[in-house]
Structure formats: structure tokens, C-alpha cells
C-alpha atoms as a PDB file:
ATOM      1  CA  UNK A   1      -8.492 -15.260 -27.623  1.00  0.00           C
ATOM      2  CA  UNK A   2      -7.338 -14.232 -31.204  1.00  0.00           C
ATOM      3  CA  UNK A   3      -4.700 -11.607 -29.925  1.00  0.00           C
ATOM      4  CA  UNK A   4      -3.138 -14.451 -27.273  1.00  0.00           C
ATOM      5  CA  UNK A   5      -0.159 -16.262 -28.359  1.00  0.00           C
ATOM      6  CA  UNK A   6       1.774 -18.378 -25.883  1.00  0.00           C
ATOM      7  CA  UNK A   7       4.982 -19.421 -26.443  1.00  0.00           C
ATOM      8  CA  UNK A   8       6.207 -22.038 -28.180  1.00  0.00           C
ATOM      9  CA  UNK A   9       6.935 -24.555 -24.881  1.00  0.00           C
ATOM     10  CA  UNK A  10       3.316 -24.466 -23.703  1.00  0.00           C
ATOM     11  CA  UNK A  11       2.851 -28.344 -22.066  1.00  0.00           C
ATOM     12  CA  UNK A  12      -1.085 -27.282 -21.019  1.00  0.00           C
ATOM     13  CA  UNK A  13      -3.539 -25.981 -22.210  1.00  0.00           C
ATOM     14  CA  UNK A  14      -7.445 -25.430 -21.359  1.00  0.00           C
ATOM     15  CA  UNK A  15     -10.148 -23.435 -23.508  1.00  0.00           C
ATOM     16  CA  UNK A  16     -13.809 -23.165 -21.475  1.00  0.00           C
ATOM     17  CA  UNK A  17     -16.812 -21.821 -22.526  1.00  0.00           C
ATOM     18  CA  UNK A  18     -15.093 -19.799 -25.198  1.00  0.00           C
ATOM     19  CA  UNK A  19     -17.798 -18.534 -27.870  1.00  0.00           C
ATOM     20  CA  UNK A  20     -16.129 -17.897 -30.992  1.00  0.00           C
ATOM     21  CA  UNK A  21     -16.868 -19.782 -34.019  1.00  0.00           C
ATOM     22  CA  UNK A  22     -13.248 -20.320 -34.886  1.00  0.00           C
ATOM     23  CA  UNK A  23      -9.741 -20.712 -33.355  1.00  0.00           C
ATOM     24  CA  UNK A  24      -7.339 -18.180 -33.157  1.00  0.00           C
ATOM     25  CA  UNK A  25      -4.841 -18.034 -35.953  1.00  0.00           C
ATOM     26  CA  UNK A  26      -1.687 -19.305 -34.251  1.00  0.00           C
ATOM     27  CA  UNK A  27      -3.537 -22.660 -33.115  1.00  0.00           C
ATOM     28  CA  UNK A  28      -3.050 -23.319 -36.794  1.00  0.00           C
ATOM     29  CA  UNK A  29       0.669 -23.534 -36.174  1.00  0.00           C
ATOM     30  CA  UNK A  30       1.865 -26.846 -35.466  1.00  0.00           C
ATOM     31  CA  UNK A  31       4.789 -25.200 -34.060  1.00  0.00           C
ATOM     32  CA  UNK A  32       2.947 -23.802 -30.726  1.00  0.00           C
ATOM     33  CA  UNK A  33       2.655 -27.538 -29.397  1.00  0.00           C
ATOM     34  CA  UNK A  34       5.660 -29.607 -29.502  1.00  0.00           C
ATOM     35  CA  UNK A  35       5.902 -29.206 -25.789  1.00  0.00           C
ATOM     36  CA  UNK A  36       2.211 -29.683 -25.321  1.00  0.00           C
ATOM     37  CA  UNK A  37       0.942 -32.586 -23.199  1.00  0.00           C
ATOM     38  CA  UNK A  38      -2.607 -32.115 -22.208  1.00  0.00           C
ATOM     39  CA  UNK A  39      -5.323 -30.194 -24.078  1.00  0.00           C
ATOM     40  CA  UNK A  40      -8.728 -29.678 -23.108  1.00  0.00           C
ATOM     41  CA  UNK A  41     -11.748 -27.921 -24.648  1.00  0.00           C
ATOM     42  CA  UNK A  42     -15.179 -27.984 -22.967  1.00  0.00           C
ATOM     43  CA  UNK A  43     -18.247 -25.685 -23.649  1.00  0.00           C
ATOM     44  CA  UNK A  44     -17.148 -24.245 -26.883  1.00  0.00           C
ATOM     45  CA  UNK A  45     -20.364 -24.968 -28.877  1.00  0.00           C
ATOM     46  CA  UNK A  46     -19.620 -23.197 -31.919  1.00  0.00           C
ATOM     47  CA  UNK A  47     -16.061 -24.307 -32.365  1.00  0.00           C
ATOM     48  CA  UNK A  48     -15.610 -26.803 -35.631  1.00  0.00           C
ATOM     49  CA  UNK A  49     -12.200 -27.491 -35.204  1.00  0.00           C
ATOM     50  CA  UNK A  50      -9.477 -28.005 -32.749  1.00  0.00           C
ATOM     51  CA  UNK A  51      -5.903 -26.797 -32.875  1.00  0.00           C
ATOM     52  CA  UNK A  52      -3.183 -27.973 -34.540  1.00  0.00           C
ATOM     53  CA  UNK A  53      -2.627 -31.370 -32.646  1.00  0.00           C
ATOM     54  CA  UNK A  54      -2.987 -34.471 -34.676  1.00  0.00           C
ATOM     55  CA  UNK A  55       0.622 -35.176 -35.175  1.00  0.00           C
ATOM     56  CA  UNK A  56       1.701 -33.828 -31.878  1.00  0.00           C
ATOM     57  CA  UNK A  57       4.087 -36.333 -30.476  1.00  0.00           C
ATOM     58  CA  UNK A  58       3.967 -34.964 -26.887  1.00  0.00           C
ATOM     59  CA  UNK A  59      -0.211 -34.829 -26.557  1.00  0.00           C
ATOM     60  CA  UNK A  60      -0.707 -37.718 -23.985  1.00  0.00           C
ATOM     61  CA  UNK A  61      -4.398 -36.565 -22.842  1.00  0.00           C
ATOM     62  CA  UNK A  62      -7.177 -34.923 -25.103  1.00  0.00           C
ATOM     63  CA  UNK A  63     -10.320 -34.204 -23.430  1.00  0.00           C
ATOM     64  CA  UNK A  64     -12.916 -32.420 -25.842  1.00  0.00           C
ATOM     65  CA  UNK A  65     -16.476 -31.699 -24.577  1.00  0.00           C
ATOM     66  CA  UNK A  66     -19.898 -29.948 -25.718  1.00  0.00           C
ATOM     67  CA  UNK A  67     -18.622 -29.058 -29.335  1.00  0.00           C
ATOM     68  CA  UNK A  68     -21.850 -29.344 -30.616  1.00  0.00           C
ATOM     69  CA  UNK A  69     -20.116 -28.175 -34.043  1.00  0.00           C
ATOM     70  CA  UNK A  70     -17.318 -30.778 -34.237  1.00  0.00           C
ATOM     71  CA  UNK A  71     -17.332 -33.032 -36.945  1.00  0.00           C
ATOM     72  CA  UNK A  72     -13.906 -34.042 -37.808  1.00  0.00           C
ATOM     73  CA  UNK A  73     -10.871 -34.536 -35.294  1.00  0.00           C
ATOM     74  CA  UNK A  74      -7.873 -34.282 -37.625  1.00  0.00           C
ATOM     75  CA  UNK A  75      -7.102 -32.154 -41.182  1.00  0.00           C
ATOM     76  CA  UNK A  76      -4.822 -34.229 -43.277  1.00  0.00           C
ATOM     77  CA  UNK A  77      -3.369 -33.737 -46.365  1.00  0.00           C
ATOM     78  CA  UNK A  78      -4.346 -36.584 -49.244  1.00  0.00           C
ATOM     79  CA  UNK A  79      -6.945 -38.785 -49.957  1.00  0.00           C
ATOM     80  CA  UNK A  80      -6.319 -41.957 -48.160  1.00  0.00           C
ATOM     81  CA  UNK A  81      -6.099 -44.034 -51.518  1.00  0.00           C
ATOM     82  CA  UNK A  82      -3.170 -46.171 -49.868  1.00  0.00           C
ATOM     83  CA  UNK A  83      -3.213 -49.420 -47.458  1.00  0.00           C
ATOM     84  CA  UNK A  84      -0.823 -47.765 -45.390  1.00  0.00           C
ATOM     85  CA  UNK A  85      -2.206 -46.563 -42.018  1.00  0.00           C
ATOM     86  CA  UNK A  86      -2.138 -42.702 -41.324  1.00  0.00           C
ATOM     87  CA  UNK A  87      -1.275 -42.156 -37.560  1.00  0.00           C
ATOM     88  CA  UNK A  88      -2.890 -39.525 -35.430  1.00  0.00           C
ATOM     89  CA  UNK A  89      -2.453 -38.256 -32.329  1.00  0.00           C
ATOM     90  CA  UNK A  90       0.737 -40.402 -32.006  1.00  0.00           C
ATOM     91  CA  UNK A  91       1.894 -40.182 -28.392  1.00  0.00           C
ATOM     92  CA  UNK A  92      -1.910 -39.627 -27.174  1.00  0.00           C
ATOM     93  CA  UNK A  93      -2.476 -42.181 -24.437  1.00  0.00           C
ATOM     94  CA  UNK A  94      -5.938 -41.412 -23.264  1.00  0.00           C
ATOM     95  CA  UNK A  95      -8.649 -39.206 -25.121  1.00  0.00           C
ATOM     96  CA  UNK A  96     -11.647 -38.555 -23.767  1.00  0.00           C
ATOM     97  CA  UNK A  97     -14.854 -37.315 -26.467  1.00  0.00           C
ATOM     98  CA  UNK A  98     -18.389 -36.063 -24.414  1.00  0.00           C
ATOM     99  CA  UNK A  99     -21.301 -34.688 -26.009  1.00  0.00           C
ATOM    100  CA  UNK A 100     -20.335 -34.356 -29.384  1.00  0.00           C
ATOM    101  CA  UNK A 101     -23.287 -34.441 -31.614  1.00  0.00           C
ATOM    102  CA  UNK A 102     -21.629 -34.079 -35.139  1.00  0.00           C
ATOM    103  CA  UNK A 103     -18.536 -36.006 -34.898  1.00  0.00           C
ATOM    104  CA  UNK A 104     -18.210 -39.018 -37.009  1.00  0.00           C
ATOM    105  CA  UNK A 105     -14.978 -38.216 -39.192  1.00  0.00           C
ATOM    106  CA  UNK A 106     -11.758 -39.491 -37.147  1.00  0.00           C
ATOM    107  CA  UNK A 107      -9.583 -37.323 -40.339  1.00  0.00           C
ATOM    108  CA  UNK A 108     -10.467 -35.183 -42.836  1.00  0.00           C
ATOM    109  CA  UNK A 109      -8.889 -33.676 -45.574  1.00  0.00           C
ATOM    110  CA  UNK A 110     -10.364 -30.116 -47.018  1.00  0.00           C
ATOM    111  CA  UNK A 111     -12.407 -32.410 -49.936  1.00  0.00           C
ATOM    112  CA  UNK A 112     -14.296 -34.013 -47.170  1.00  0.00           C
ATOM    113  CA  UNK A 113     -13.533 -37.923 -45.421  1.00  0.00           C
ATOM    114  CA  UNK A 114     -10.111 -39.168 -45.707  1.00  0.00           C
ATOM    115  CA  UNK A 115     -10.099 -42.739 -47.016  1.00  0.00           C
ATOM    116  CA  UNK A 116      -7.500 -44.767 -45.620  1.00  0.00           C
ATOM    117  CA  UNK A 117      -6.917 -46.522 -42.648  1.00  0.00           C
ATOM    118  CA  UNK A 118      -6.192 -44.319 -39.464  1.00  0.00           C
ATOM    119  CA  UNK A 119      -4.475 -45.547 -36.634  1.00  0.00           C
ATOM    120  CA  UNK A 120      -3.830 -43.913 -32.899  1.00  0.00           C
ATOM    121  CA  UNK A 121      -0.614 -46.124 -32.006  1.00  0.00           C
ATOM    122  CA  UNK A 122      -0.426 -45.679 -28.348  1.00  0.00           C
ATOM    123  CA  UNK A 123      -3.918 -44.895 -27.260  1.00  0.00           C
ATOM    124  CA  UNK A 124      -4.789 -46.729 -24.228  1.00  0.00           C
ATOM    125  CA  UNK A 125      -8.102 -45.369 -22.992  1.00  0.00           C
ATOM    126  CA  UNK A 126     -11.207 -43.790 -24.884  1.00  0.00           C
ATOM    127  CA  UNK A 127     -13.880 -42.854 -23.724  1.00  0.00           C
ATOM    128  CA  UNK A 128     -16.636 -41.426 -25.683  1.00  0.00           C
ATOM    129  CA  UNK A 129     -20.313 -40.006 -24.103  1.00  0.00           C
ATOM    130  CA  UNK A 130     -23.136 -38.685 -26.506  1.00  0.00           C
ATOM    131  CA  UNK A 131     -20.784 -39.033 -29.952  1.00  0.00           C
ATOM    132  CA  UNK A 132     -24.434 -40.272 -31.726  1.00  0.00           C
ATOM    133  CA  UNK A 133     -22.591 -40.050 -35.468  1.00  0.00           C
ATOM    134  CA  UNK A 134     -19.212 -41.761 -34.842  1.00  0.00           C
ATOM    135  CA  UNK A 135     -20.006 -45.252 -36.912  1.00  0.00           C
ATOM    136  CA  UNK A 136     -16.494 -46.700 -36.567  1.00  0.00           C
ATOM    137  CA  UNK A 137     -12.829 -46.813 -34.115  1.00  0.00           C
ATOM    138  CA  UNK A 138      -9.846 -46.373 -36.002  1.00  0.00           C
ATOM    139  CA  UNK A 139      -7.305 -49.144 -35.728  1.00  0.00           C
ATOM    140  CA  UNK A 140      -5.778 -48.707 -31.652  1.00  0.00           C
ATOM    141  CA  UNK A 141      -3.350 -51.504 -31.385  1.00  0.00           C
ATOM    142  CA  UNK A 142      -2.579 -50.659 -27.319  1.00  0.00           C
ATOM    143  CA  UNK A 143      -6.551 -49.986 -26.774  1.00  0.00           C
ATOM    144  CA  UNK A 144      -6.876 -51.771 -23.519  1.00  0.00           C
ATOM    145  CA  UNK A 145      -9.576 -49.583 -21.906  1.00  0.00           C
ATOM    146  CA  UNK A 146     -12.950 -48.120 -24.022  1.00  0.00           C
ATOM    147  CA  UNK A 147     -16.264 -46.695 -23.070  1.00  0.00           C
ATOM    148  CA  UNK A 148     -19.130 -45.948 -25.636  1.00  0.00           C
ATOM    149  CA  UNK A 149     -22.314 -44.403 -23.899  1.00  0.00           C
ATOM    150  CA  UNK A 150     -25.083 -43.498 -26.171  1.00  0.00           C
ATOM    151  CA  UNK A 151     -23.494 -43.778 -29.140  1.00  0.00           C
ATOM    152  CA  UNK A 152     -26.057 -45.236 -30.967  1.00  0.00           C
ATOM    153  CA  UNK A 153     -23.967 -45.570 -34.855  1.00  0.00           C
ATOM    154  CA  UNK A 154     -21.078 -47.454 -33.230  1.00  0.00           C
ATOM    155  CA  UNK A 155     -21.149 -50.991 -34.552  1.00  0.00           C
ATOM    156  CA  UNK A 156     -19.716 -53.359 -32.054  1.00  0.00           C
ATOM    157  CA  UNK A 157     -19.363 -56.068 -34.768  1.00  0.00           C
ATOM    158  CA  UNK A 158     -16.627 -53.738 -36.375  1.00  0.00           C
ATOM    159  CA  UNK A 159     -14.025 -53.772 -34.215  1.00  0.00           C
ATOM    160  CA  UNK A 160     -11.902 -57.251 -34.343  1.00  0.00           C
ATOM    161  CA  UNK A 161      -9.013 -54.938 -34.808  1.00  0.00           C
ATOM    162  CA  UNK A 162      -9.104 -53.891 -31.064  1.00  0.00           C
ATOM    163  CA  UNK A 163      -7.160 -57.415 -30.281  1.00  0.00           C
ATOM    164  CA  UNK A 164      -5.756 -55.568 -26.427  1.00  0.00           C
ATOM    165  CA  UNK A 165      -9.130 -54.299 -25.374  1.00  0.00           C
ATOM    166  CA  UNK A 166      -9.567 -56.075 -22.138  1.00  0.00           C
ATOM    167  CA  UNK A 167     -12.582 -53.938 -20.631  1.00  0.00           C
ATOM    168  CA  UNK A 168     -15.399 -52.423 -22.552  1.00  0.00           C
ATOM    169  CA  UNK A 169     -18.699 -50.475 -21.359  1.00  0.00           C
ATOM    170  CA  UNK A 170     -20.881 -49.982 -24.598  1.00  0.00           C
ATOM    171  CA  UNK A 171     -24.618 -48.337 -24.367  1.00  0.00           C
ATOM    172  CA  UNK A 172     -27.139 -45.872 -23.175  1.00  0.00           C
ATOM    173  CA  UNK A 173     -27.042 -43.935 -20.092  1.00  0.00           C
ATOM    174  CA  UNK A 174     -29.769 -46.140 -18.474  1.00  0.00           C
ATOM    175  CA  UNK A 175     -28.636 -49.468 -20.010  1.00  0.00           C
ATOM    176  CA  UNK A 176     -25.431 -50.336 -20.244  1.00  0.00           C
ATOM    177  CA  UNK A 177     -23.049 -53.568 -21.417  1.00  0.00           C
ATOM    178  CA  UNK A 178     -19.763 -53.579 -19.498  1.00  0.00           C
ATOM    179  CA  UNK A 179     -17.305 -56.457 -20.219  1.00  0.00           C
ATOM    180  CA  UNK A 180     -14.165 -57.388 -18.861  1.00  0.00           C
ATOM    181  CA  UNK A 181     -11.800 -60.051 -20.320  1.00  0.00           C
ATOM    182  CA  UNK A 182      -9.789 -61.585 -18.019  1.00  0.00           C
ATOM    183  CA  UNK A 183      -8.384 -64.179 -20.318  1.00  0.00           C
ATOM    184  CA  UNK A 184      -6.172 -62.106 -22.128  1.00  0.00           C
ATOM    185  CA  UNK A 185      -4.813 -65.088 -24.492  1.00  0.00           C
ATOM    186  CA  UNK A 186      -8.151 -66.333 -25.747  1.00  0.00           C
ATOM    187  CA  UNK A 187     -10.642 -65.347 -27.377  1.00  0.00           C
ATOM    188  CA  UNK A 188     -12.674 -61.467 -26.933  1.00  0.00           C
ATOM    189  CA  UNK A 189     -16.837 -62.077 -26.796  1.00  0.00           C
ATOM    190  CA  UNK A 190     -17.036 -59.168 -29.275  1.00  0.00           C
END
């Protein structure tokens, strides 16, 4: 993988059961996915990163599963001091997250968590399986569709913010809570 370097206009791309502990060089370039559209990486256990993607305006779907080493989505620059809201993944419209043990930071900067708000502007559908340290969902203002199975730190309670969400299916494999609101106008039962 480290001597591969597609060209700029790459709209796909899937990484399985690769082994390395890091990414190749050129996934650090911002530059290799303005055309990309769909990225997937599943079975890469020792990977702690993914590429360069988080402002991507073009990523519609982001499926990441079995990074056991994954702890932060996004590298930004800054601290987060301001009440402005920092948006990720901009065009991503679904995103799904599956056995994830160590992910709880939505962004990080290279001092640690980023502070300020985060927001994912057009997501539509998440779903996240076995993400057991997430604690929070960043602000998704077109969220209409979200699954959280065992992801025991999610706090329900905190997430007023999701005012779209009109189906949600929250809990363990063997138990879960899945509610749809049909009444759109009034108000959500969490």
C-alpha cells in the first residue's frame, strides 16, 4: 500500500484487511479525494487514522469497520475555543461506524480533543455498532435516520439537537429500543 498512488479523480475507494499500522503517505493529501465519493475501511485493526477526508465535499458514504485502534475521526487544526460550529465531512450523507472499540473523539487536533462544537451538515443516516467510548453526536441538523447498538457511553438525554431524527434504534444486540416518530411537527419522546 505505501508505494500505490491513484490519481487525483479517484470517486471509490476500499481498504480490507490491510495490516499496517499507518496509512500510506499520499492519503495525507487532501488533494487525492476531491473526486472521492465512497470510502470504506474494514478489518484494518491496527490502523489509527483514516485518510485525508474530513473536509471532502464529494464523500457521500463512509463505512469504517473493525479499527480496533481508531480513536478520533477527523485532525483539525485549533482548539475549538469559539461558538462557531466546525463542519466535517460536509457532503457525507450516510456514515456507517461498526466495531470500533476506541472511538470517542468526533475531531481532534494534534494536542488531543478539539473543543468546539462539530457539526456534519448533511448527514442523513448513522449508524454505529460496538462504538462502546463514543459519549456524544455532534450537532446533524438533516439526521433523520440513527442506529446505536451497544454503545453503552451514548447518552440519549444529550441529543435535543437532533430536531429531524424521525427513527431511532438505540441498545444492545439482544435488547433493543427502536422508535419511530411519525408526527414530525410535535414533539420527539427523547
Amino acid at each position: 500500500m505505501m508505494a500505490l498512488e491513484p490519481h487525483k479523480h479517484l470517486s471509490y475507494l476500499q481498504l480490507f484487511g490491510y495490516g499496517g499500522p499507518t496509512m500510506a503517505r499520499w492519503t495525507r493529501a487532501p488533494c487525492h479525494f476531491q473526486c472521492l465519493k465512497k470510502l470504506f475501511i474494514v478489518r484494518c485493526p491496527w490502523l489509527d487514522e483514516i485518510p485525508a477526508v474530513w473536509f471532502s465535499c464529494t464523500l457521500e458514504e463512509l463505512i469504517l469497520v473493525g479499527m480496533d485502534c481508531l480513536s478520533t475521526l477527523s485532525l483539525v487544526s485549533g482548539k475549538g475555543d469559539s461558538n462557531a460550529a466546525l463542519p466535517i465531512f460536509p457532503g457525507l450523507k450516510k456514515m456507517f461506524l461498526s466495531a470500533l472499540p476506541r472511538f470517542k473523539i468526533w475531531a481532534g487536533n494534534h494536542a488531543g480533543r478539539y473543543n468546539g462544537p462539530i457539526i456534519l451538515p448533511k448527514l442523513e443516516d448513522l449508524v454505529m455498532r460496538s462504538c462502546y467510548r463514543v459519549v456524544n453526536i455532534p450537532q446533524c441538523p438533516v439526521l433523520k435516520k440513527m442506529e446505536a447498538t451497544a454503545c453503552s457511553s451514548l447518552d440519549l438525554s444529550k441529543m435535543q439537537h437532533l430536531s429531524l431524527l424521525q427513527e431511532i434504534t438505540y441498545g444492545c444486540a439482544a435488547r433493543q429500543l427502536r422508535l419511530c416518530c411519525l408526527n414530525i411537527a410535535g414533539p420527539k419522546p427523547w
